[in-house]
C-alpha atoms as a PDB file:
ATOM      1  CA  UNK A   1       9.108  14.041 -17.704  1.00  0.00           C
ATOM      2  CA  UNK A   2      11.321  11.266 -17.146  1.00  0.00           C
ATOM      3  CA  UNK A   3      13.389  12.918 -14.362  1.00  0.00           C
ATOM      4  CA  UNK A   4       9.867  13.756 -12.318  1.00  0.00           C
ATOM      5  CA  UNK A   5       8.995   9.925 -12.301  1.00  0.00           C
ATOM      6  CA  UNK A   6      12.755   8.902 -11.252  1.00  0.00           C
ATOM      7  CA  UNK A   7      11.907  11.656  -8.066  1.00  0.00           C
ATOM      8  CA  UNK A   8       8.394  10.087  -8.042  1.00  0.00           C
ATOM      9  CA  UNK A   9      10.258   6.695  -7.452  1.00  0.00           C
ATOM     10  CA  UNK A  10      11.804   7.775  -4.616  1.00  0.00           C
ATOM     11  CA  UNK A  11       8.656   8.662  -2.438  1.00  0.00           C
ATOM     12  CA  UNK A  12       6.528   6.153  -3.432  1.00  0.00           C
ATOM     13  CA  UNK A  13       6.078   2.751  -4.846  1.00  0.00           C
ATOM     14  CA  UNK A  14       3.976   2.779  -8.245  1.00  0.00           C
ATOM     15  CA  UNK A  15       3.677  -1.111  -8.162  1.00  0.00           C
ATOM     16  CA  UNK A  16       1.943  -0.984  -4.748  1.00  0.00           C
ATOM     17  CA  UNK A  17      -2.102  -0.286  -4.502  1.00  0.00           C
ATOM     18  CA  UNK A  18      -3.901   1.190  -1.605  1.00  0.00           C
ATOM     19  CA  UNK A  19      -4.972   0.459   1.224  1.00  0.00           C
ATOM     20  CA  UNK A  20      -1.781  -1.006   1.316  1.00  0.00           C
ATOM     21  CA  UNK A  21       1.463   1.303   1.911  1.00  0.00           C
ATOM     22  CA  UNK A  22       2.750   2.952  -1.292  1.00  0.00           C
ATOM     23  CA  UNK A  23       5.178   5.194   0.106  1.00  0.00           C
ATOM     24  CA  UNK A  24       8.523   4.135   0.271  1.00  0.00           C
ATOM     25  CA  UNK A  25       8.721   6.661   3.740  1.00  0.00           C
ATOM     26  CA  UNK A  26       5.596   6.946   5.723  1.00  0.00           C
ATOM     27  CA  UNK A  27       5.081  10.679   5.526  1.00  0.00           C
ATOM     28  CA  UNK A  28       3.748  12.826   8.311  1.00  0.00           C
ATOM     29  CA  UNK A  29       0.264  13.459   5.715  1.00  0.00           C
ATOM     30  CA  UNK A  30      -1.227  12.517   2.476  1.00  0.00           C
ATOM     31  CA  UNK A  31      -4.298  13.056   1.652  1.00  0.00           C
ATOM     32  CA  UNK A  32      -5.771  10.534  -1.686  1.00  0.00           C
ATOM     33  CA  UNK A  33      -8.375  12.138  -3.473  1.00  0.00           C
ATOM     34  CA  UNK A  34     -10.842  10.842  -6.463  1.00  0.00           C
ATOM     35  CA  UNK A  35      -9.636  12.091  -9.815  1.00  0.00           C
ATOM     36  CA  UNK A  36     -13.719  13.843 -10.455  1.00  0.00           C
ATOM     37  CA  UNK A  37     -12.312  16.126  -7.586  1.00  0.00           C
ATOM     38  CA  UNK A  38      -9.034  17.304  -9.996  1.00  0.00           C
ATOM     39  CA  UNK A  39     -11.984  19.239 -12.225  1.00  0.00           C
ATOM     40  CA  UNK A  40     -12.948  21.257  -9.371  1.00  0.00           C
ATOM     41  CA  UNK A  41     -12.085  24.616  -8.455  1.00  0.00           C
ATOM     42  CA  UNK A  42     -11.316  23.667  -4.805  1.00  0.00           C
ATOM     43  CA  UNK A  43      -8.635  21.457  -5.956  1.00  0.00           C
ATOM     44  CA  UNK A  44      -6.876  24.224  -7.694  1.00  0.00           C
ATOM     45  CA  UNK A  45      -7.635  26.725  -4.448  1.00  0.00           C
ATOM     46  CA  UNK A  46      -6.314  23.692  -2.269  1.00  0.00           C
ATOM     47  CA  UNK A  47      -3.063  23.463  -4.614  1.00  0.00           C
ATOM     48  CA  UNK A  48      -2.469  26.929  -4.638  1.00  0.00           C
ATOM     49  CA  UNK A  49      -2.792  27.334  -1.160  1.00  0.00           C
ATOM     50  CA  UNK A  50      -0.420  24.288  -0.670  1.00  0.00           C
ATOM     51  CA  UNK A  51       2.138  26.392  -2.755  1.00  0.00           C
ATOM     52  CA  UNK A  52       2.097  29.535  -0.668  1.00  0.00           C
ATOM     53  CA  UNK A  53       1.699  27.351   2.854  1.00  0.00           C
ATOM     54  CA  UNK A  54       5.016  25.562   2.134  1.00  0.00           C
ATOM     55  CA  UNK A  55       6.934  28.561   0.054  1.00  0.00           C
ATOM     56  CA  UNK A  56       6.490  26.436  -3.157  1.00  0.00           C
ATOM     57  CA  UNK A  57       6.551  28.616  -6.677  1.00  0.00           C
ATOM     58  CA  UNK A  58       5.155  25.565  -8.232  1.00  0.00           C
ATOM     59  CA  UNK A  59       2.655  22.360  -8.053  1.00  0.00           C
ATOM     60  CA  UNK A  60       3.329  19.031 -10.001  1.00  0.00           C
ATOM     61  CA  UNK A  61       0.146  16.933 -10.704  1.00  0.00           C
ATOM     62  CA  UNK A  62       1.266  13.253 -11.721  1.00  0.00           C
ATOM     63  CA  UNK A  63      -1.217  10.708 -12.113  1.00  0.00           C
ATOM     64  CA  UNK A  64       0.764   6.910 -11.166  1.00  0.00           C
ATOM     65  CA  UNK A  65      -2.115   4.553 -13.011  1.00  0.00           C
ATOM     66  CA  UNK A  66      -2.130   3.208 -15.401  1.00  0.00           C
ATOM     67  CA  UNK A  67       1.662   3.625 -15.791  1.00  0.00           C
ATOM     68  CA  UNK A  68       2.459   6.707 -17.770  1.00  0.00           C
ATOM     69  CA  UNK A  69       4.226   5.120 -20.641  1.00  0.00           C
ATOM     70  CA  UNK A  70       2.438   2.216 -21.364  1.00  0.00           C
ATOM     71  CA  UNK A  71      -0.512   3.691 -20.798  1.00  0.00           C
ATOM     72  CA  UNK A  72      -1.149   7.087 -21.160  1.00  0.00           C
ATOM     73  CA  UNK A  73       1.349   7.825 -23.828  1.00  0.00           C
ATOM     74  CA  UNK A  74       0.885   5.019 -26.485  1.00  0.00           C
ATOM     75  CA  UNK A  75      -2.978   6.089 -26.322  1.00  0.00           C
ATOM     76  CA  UNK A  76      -2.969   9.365 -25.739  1.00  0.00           C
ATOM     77  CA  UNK A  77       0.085  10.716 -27.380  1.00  0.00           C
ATOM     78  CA  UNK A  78       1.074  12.776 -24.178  1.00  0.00           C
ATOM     79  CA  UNK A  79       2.289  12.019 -20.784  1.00  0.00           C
ATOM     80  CA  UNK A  80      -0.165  12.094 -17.025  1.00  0.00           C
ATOM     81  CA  UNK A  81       1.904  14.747 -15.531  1.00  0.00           C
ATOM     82  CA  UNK A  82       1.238  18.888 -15.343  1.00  0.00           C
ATOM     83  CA  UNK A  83       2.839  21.410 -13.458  1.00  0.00           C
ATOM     84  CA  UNK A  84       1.128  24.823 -12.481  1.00  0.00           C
ATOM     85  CA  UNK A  85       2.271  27.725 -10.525  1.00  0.00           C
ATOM     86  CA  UNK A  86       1.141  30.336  -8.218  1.00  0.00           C
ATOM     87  CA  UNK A  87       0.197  32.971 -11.108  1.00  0.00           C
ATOM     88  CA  UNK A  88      -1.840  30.328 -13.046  1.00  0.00           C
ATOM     89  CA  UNK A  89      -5.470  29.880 -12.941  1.00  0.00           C
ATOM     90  CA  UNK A  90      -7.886  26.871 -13.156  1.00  0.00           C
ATOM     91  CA  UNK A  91      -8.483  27.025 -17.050  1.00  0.00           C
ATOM     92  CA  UNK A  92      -4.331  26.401 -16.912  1.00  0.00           C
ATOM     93  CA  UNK A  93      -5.063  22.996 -14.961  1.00  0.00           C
ATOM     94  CA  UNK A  94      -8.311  22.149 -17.047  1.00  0.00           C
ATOM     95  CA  UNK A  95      -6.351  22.503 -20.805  1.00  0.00           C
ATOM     96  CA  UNK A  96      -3.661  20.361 -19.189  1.00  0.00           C
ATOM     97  CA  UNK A  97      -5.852  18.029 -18.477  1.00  0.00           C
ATOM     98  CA  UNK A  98      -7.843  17.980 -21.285  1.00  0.00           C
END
């Protein structure tokens, strides 16, 4: 886990908020989303065909805030970050997240 945030790190700046530039590179796209839209099964289609568009055998979900340790660990026991690949289906993504 702690080798995805040190790559994290390197795109973006987890101390900086939006509107205001968070990538450390401005990248050719993003695209931010509301986390209600994660549940959906367009999110998961989207991913997927992300994956295949760019060759990718994987996706890596990683939610930034609250910060992952802090936060999300010392309440929930378990860290913001799931990874899914082109074989999986949305129930993979949904127990993740749940």
């Amino acid at each position: 886990m702690f080798s995805e945030m040190e790559t994290i790190d390197t795109v973006v700046d987890r101390q900086a908020s939006l509107p205001h530039q968070v990538f450390r590179q401005r990248p050719a796209a993003f695209h931010v989303i509301d986390l209600d839209q994660v549940w959906s099964e367009e999110f998961f289609r989207d991913a997927q065909g992300l994956m295949a568009t760019v060759g990718d055998a994987s996706f890596t979900f990683i939610v930034l805030r609250p910060d992952s340790v802090e936060s999300f660990h010392a309440h929930f026991g378990k860290f913001p970050i799931l990874q899914f690949g082109q074989g999986d289906r949305p129930e993979t993504l949904h127990a993740g997240l749940a």
